[in-house]
C-alpha atoms as a PDB file:
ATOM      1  CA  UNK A   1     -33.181  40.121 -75.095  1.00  0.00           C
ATOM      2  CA  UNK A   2     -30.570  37.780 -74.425  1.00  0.00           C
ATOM      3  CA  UNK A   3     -26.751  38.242 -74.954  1.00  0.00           C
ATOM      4  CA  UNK A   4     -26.646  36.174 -77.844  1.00  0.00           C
ATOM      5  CA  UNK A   5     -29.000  38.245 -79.610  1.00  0.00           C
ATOM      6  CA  UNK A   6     -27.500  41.296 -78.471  1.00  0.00           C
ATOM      7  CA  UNK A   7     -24.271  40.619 -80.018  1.00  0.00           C
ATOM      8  CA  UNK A   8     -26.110  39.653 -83.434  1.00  0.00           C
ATOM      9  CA  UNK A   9     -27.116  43.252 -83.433  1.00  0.00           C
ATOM     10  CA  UNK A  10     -24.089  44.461 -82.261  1.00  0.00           C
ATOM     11  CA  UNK A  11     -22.353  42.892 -85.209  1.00  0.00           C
ATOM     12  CA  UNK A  12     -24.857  43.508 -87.663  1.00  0.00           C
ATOM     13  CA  UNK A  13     -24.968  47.184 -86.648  1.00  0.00           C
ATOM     14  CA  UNK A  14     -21.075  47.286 -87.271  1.00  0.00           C
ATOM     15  CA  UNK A  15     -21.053  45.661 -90.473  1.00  0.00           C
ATOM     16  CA  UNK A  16     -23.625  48.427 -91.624  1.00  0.00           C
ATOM     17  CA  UNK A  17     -21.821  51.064 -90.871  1.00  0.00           C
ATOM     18  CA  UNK A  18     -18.420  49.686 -92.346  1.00  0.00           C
ATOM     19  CA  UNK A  19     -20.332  48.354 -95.348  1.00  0.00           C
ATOM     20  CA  UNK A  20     -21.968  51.953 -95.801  1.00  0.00           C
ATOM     21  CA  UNK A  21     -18.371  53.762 -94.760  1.00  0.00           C
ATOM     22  CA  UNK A  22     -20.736  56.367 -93.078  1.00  0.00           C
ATOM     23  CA  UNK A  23     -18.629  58.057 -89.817  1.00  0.00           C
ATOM     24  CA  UNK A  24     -22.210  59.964 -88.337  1.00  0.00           C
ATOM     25  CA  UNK A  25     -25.971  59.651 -88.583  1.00  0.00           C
ATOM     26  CA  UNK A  26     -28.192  57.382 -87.803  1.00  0.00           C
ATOM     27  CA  UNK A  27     -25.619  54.150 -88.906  1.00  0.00           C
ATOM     28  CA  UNK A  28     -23.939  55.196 -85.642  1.00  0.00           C
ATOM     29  CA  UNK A  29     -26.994  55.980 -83.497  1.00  0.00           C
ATOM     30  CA  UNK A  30     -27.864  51.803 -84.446  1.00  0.00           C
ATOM     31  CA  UNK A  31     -24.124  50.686 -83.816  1.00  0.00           C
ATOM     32  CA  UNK A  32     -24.282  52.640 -80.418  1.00  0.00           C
ATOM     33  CA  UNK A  33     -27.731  51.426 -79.029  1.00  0.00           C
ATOM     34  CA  UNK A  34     -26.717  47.901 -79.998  1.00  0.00           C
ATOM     35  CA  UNK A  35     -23.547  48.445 -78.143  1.00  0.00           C
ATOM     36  CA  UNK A  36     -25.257  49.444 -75.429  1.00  0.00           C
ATOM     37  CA  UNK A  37     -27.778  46.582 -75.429  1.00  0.00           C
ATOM     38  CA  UNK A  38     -25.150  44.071 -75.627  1.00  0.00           C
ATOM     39  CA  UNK A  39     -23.601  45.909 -72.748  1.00  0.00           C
ATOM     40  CA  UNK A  40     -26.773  45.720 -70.512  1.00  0.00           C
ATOM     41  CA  UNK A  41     -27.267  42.164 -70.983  1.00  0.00           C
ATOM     42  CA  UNK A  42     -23.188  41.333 -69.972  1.00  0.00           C
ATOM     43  CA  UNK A  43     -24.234  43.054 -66.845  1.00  0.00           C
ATOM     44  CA  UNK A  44     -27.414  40.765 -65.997  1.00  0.00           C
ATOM     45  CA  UNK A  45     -25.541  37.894 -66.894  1.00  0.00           C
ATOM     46  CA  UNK A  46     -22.660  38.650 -64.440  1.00  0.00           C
ATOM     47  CA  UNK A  47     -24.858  39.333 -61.891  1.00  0.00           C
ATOM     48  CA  UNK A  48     -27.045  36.473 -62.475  1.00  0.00           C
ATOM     49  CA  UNK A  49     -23.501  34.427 -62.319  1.00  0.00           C
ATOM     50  CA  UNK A  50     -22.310  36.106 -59.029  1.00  0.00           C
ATOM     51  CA  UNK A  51     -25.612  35.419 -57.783  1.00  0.00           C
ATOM     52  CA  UNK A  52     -25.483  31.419 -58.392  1.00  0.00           C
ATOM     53  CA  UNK A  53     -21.987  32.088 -57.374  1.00  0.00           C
ATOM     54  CA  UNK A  54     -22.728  32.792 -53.647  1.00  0.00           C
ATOM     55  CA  UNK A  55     -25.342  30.207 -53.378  1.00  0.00           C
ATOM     56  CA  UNK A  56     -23.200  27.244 -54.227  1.00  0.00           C
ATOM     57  CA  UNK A  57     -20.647  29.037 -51.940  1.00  0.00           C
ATOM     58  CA  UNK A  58     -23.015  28.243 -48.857  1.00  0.00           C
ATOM     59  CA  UNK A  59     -24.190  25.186 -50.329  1.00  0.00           C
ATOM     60  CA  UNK A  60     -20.857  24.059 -50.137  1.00  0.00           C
ATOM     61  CA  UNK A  61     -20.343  25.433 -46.860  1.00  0.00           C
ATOM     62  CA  UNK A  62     -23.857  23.656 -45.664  1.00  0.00           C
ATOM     63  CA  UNK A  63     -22.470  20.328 -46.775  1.00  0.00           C
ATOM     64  CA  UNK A  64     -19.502  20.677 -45.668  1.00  0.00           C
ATOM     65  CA  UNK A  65     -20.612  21.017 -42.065  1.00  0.00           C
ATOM     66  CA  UNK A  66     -22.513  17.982 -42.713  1.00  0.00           C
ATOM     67  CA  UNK A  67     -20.827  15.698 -45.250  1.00  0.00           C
ATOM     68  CA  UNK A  68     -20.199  12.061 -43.210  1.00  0.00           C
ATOM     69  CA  UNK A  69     -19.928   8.152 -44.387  1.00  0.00           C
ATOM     70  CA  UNK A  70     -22.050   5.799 -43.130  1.00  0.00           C
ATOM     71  CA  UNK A  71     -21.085   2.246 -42.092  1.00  0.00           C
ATOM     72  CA  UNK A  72     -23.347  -0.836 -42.860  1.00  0.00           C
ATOM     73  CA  UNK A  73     -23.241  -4.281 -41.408  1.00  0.00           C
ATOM     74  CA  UNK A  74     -23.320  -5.873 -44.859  1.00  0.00           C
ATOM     75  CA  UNK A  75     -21.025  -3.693 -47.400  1.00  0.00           C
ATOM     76  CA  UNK A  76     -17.494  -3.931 -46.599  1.00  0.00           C
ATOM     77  CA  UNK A  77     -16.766  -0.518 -48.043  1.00  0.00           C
ATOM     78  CA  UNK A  78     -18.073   3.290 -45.996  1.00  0.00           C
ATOM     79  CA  UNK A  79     -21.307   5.049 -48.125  1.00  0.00           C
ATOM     80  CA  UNK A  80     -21.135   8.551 -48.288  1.00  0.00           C
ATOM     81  CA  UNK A  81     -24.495  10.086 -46.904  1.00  0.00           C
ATOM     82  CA  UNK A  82     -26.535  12.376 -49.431  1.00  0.00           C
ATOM     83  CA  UNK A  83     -24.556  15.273 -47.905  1.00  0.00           C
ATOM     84  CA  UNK A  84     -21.848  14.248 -49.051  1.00  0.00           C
ATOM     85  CA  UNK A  85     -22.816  12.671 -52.218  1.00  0.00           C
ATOM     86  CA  UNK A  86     -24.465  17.088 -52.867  1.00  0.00           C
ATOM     87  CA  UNK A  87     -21.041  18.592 -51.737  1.00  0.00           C
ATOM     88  CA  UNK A  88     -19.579  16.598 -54.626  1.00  0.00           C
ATOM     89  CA  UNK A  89     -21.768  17.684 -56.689  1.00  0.00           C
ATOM     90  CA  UNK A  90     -21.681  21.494 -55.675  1.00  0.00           C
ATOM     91  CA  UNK A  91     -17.554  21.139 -55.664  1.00  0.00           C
ATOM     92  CA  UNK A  92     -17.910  19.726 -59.226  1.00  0.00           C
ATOM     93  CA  UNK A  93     -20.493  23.251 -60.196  1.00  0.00           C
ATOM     94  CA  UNK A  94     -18.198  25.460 -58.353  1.00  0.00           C
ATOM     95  CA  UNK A  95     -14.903  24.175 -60.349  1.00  0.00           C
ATOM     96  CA  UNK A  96     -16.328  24.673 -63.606  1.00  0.00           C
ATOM     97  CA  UNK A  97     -17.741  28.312 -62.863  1.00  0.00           C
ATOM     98  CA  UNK A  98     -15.910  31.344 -63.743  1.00  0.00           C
END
């Protein structure tokens, strides 16, 4: 289930049991295991983003290490190898994470 779904639920569950006005039974029981859904796929996602996290991390560091211009007889201006040109783009990934 993904989290988008999960919140449907979650908010559909809620508006049941405020629609109904009902404080226990099984209104409760659906708002709960919704909750609790929702909750469980917050959890994959944030490990699924401190997972991607840590692998641009030593991307970046792998780059890094390795990140150089070149210089060619017939452009006046340096190239950046294709280390360099991925470090950008890892920097660029990492910036816009949370």
């Amino acid at each position: 289930m993904s989290e988008i779904q999960a919140f449907r639920d979650l908010i559909a569950a809620a508006n049941e049991v405020s629609r109904r006005g009902a404080e226990t039974g099984p209104q409760w029981t659906k708002l709960t295991m919704a909750l609790l859904k929702a909750k469980s796929a917050i959890t994959a996602k944030e490990k699924a983003t401190s997972s991607l996290r840590e692998a641009l991390d030593e991307c970046e560091d792998y780059f890094d290490n390795r990140a150089d211009v070149e210089y060619f007889t017939d452009s006046p201006t340096p190239v950046p190898n294709e280390e360099m040109r991925l470090l950008s783009v890892v920097r660029a990934a990492l910036e816009k994470s949370p």
